[in-house]
Protein backbone atom coordinates (compact mmCIF):
# COMPACT_ATOMS: atom_id res chain seq x y z
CA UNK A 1 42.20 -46.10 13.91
CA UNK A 2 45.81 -45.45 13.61
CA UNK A 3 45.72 -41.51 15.00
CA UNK A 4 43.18 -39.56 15.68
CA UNK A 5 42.93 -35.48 15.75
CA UNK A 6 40.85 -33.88 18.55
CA UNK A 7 42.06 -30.43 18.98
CA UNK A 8 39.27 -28.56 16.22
CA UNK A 9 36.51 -26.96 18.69
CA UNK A 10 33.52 -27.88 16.22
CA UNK A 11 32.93 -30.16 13.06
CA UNK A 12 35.89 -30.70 11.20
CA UNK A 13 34.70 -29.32 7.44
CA UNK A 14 38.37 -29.52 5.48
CA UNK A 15 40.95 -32.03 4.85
CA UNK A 16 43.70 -31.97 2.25
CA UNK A 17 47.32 -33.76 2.34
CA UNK A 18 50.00 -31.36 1.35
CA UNK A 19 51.19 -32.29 -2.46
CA UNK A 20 54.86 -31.76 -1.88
CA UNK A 21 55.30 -32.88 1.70
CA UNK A 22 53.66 -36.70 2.69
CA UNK A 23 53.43 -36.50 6.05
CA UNK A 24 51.71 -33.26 6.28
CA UNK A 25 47.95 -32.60 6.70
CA UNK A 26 46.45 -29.44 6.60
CA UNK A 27 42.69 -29.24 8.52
CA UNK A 28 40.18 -26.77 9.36
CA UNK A 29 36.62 -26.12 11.40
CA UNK A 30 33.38 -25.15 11.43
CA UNK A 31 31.49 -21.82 12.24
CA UNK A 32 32.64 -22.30 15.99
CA UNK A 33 36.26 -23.89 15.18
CA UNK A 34 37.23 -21.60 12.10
CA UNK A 35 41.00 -22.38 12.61
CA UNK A 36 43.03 -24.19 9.87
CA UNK A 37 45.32 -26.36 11.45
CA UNK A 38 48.72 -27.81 10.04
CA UNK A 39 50.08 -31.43 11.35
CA UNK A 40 52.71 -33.67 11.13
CA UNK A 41 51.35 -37.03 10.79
CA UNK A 42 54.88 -38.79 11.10
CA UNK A 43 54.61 -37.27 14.96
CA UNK A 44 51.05 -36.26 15.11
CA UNK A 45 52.35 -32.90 16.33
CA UNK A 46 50.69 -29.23 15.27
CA UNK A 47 52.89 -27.62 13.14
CA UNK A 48 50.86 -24.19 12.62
CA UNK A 49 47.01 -23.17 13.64
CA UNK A 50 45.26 -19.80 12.64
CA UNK A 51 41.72 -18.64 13.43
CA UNK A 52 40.65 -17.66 10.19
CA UNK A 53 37.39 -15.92 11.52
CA UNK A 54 35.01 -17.30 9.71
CA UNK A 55 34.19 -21.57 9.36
CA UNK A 56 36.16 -23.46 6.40
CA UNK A 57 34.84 -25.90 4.76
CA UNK A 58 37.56 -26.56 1.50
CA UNK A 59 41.15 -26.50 1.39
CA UNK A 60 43.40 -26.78 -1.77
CA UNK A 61 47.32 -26.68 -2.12
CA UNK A 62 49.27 -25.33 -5.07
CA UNK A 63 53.38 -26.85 -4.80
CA UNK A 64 54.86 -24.30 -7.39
CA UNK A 65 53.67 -21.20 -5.33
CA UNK A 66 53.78 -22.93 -1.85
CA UNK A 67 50.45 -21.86 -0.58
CA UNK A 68 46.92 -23.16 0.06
CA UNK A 69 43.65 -21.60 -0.72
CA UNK A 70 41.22 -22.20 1.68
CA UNK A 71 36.82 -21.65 0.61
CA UNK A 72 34.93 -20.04 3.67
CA UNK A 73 31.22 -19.93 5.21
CA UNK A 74 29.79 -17.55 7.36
CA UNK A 75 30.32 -14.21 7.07
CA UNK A 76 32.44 -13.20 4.33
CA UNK A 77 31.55 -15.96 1.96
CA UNK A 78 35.54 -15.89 0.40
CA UNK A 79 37.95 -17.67 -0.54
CA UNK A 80 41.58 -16.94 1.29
CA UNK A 81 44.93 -17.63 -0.12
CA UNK A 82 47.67 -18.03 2.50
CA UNK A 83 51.41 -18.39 2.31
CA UNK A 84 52.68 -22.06 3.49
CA UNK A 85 54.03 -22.81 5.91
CA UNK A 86 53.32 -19.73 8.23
CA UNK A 87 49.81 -19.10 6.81
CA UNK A 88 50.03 -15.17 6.23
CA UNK A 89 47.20 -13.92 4.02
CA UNK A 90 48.26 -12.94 0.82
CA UNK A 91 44.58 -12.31 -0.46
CA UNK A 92 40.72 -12.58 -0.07
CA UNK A 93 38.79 -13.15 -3.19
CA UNK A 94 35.15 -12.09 -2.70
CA UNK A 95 32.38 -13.22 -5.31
CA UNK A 96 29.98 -15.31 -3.52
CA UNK A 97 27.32 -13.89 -1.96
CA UNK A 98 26.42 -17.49 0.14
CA UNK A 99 28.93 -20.09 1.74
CA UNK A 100 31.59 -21.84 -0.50
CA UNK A 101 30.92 -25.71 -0.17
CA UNK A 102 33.51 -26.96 -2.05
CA UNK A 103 37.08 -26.07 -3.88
CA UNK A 104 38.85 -27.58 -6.94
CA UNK A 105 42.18 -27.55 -8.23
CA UNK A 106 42.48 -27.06 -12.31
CA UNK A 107 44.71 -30.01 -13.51
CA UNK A 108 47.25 -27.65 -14.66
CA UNK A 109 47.24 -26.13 -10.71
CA UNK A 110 46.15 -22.66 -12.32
CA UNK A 111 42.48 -21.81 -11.72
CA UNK A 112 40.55 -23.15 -8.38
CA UNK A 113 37.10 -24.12 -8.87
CA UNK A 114 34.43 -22.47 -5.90
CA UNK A 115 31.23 -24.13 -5.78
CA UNK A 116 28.65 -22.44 -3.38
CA UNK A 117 25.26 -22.21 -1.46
CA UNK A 118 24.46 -19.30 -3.78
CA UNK A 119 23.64 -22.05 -6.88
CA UNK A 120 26.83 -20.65 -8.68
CA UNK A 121 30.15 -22.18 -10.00
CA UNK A 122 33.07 -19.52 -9.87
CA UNK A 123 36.83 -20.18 -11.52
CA UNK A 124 39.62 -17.90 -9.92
CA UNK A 125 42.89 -17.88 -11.92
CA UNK A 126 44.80 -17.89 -8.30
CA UNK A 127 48.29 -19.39 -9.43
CA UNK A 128 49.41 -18.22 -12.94
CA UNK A 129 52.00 -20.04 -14.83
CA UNK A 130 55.49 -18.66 -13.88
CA UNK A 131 57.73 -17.47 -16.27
CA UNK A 132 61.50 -19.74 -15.78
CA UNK A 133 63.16 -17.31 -17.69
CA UNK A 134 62.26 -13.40 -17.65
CA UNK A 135 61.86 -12.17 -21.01
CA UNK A 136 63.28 -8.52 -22.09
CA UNK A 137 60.79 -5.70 -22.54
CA UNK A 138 59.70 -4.60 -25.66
CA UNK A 139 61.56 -1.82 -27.67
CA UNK A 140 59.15 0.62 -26.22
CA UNK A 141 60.07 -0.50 -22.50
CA UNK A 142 56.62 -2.29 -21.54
CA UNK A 143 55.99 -5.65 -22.14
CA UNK A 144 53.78 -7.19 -24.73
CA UNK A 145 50.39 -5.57 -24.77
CA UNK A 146 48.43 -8.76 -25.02
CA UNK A 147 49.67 -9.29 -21.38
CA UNK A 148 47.75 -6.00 -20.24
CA UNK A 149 44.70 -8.41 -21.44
CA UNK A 150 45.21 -11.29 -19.16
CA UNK A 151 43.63 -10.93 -15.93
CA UNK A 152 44.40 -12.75 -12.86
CA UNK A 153 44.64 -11.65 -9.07
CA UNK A 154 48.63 -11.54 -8.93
């Protein structure tokens, strides 16, 4: 092997490369670990670790927002967005009622995928297109009203 990680305190259940920076490496533990763990794998040297509380078993990166959403076991069944690269929550998203297995990334880098123990399939529209240029309010002063239909957690 060329490296090896040893620091997580219990089986290793995540892996993901960051999208926008090569040489970094984001993993995370079990039910006795439960830290996500940031390296540089130029130096092999921990960048950033956090004990999320409960064990992690996905983790998926978005580049436009800078942040990673990581899927989570034992006992809050959640998924947890954090900021990169100083992982400060910026939101739990409950739904499951049994421990996430697995996490997907929409093509588009929109909507992650949470597959669980609970036999269900969930889609979370985490990281909403950003508007490049804002657009002026309506005559009336509020924007358009088919905006007050979409739904997403920002």
């Amino acid at each position: 092997d060329l490296n090896s990680i040893t620091e997580h305190q219990s089986a290793v259940k995540a892996v993901s490369w960051c999208p926008w920076q090569r040489n970094v490496l984001a993993t995370a533990g079990g039910t006795v670990d439960r830290t996500i763990r940031l390296w540089n794998t130029n130096t092999m040297a921990q960048m950033n670790s956090l004990d999320t509380g409960s064990q992690v078993s996905s983790i998926v990166w978005n580049a436009e927002y800078k942040e990673l959403v990581t899927g989570h076991g034992f006992s809050q069944h959640q998924l947890t967005i954090w900021k990169y690269p100083n992982l400060t929550k910026v939101a739990d998203l409950n739904g499951h009622t049994s421990r996430i297995l697995l996490l997907v990334c929409s093509p588009d880098g929109t909507t992650v995928g949470s597959v669980a123990a609970d036999e269900t399939i969930r889609l979370w529209n985490v990281w909403p297109v950003q508007d490049k240029v804002k657009k002026p309010l309506a005559k009336s002063g509020r924007s358009h009203p088919v905006s007050m239909l979409a739904q997403s957690i920002r």
